[in-house]
Protein backbone atom coordinates (compact mmCIF):
# COMPACT_ATOMS: atom_id res chain seq x y z
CA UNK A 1 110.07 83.99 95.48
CA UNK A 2 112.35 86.30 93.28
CA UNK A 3 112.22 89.54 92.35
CA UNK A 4 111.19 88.48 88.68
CA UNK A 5 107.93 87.10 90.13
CA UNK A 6 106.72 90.54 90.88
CA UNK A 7 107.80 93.26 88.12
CA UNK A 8 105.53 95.82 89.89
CA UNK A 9 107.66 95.33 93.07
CA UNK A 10 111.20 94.62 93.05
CA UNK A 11 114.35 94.33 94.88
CA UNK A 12 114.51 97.61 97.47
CA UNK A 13 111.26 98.34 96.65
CA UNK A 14 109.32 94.59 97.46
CA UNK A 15 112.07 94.54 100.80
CA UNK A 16 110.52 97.26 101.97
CA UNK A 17 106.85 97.16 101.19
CA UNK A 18 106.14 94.22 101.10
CA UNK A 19 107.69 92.77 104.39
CA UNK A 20 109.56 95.40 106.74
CA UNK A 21 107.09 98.33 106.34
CA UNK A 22 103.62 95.59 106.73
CA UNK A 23 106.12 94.26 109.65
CA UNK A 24 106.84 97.58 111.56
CA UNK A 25 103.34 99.21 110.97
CA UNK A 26 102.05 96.05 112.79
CA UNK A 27 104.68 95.95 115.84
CA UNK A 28 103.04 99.16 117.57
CA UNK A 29 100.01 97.43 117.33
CA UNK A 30 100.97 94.69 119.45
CA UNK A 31 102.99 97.13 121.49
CA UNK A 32 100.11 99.29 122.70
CA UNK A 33 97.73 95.78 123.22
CA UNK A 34 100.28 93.61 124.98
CA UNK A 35 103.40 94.81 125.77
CA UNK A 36 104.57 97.50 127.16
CA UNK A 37 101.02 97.82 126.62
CA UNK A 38 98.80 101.34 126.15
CA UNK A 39 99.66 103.48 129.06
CA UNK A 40 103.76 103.23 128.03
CA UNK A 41 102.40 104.04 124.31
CA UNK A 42 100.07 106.37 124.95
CA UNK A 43 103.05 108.11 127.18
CA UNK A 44 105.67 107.64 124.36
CA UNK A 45 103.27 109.82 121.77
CA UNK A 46 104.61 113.25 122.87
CA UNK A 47 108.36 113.31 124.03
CA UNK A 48 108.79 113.63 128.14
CA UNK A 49 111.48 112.59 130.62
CA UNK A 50 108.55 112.42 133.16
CA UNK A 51 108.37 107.94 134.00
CA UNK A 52 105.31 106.53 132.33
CA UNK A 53 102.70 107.15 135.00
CA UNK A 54 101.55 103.83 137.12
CA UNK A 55 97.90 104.69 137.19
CA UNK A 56 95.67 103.15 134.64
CA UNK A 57 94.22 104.88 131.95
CA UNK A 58 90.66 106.59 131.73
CA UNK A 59 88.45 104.24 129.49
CA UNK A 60 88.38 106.51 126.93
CA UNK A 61 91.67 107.32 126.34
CA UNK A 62 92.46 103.19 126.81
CA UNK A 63 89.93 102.55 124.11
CA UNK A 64 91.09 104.94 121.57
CA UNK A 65 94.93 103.77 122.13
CA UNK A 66 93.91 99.92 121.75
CA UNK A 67 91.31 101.81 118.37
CA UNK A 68 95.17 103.27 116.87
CA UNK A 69 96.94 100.38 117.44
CA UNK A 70 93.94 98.39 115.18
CA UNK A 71 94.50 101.21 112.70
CA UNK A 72 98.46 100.33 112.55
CA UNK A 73 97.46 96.48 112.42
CA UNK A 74 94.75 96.82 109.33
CA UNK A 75 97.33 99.39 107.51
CA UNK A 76 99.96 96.46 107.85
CA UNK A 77 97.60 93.45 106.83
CA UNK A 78 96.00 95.80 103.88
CA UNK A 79 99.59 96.40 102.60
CA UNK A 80 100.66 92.95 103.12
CA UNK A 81 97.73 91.21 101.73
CA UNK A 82 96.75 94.05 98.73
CA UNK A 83 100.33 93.50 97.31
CA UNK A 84 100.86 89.70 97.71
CA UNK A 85 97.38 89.33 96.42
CA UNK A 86 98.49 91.55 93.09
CA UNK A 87 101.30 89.61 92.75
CA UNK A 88 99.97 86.00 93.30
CA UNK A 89 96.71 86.82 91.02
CA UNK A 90 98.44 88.84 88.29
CA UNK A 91 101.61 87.19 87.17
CA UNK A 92 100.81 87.75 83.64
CA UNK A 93 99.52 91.09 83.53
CA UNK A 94 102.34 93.20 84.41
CA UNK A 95 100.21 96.79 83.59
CA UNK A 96 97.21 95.56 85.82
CA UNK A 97 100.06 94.32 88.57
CA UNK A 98 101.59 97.96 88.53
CA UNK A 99 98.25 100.13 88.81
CA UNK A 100 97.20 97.96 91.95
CA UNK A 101 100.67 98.68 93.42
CA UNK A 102 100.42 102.02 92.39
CA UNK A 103 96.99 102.66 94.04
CA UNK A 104 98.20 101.33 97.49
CA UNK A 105 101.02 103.45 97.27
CA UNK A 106 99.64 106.61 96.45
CA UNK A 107 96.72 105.76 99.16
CA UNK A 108 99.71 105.17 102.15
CA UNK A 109 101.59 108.21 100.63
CA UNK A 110 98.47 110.57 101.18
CA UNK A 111 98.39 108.68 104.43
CA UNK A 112 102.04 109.35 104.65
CA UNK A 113 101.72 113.72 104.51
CA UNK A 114 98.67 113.86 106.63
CA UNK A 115 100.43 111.53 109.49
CA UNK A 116 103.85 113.14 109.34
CA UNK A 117 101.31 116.82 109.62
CA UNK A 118 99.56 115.53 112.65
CA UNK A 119 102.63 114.02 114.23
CA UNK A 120 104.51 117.42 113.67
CA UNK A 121 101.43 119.87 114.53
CA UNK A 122 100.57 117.88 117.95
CA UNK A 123 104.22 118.20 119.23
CA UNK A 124 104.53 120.92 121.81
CA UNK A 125 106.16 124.42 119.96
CA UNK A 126 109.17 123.65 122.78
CA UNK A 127 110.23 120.14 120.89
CA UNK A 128 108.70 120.22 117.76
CA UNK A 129 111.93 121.68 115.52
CA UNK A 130 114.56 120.34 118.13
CA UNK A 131 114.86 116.68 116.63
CA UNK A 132 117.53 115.67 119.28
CA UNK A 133 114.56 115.48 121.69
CA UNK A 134 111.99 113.24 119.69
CA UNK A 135 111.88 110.01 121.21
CA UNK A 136 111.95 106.15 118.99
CA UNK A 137 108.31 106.93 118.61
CA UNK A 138 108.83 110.37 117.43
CA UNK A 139 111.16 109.53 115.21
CA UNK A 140 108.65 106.65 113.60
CA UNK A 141 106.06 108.89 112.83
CA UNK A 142 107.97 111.52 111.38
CA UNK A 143 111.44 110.39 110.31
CA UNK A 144 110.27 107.25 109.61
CA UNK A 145 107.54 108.33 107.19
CA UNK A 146 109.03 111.16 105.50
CA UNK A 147 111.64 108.02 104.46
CA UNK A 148 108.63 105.65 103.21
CA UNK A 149 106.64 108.68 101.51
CA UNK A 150 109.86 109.46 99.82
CA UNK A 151 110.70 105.95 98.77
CA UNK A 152 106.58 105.97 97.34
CA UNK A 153 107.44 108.83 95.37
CA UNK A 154 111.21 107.11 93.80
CA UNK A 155 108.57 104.28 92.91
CA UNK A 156 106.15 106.76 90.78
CA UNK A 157 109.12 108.34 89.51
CA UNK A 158 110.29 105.06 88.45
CA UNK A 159 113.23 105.25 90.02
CA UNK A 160 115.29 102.27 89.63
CA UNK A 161 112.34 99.98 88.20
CA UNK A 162 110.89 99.45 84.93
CA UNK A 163 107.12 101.24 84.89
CA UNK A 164 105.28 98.82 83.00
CA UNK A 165 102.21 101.80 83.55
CA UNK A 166 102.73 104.60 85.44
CA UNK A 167 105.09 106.92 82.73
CA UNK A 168 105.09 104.76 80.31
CA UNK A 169 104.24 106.30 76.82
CA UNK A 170 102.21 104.24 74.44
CA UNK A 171 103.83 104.88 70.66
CA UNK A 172 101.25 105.97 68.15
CA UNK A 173 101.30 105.04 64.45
């Protein structure tokens, strides 16, 4: 497919939402079920140069890992399948194309503020500003998404796109 078959999403823009964000929000998933599996994640989610501990995890906290990484899978697939499904069923109606995009967006940017606030406000006081001490998971949740939330706003802004809805003006006679 080209860029030209989905106006609402092109070049940067469908690269990164429609296959390398639905891609990485979906990896972690499979990280904390398989491999390394959910004690490594659930020891990556706060920063430490303590070795993941060998003991298994209490139920609880095993359950609610394997919960999150569902909640990363369905945020992939709902991206993945919402915008494919705009594009494939909307070819022709460029406006209705561009608000379904646009509501998925603005949905994973609000998504975007209150994970990068959680992230940040659950880091110890110690780490939290000193950014040379995050670890790859760390650096996901926050640096990661502060770069997708500000790529969702360049969309709305219509940054380097043509808005066939979102700031468009209609001319009246």
């Amino acid at each position: 497919m080209s860029n030209t078959d989905f106006p609402a999403l092109q070049g940067f823009y469908q690269l990164l939402f429609l296959y390398l964000e639905p891609m990485s929000t979906m990896f972690p998933a499979l990280m904390s079920w398989i491999f390394p599996g959910a004690a490594w994640f659930h020891h990556q989610l706060i920063p430490s140069a303590d070795p993941v501990p060998t003991t298994p995890l209490e139920a609880r906290t095993l359950m609610m890992v394997w919960q999150l990484g569902n909640c990363y899978l369905l945020l992939g697939l709902v991206s993945s399948l919402v915008f494919r499904a705009a594009r494939d069923s909307l070819r022709k109606d460029l406006v209705a194309q561009e608000r379904i995009v646009g509501s998925l967006l603005a949905a994973l940017a609000i998504a975007d503020v209150t994970h990068i606030a959680a992230t940040f406000a659950g880091l110890p006081p110690d780490i939290r500003y000193n950014f040379l001490a995050w670890n790859s998971m760390t650096h996901g949740n926050i640096t990661t998404v502060v770069v997708l939330f500000s790529v969702r706003l360049a969309w709305f802004m219509g940054i380097n796109r043509t808005p066939y809805y979102y700031f468009t003006h209609k001319k009246t006679v």
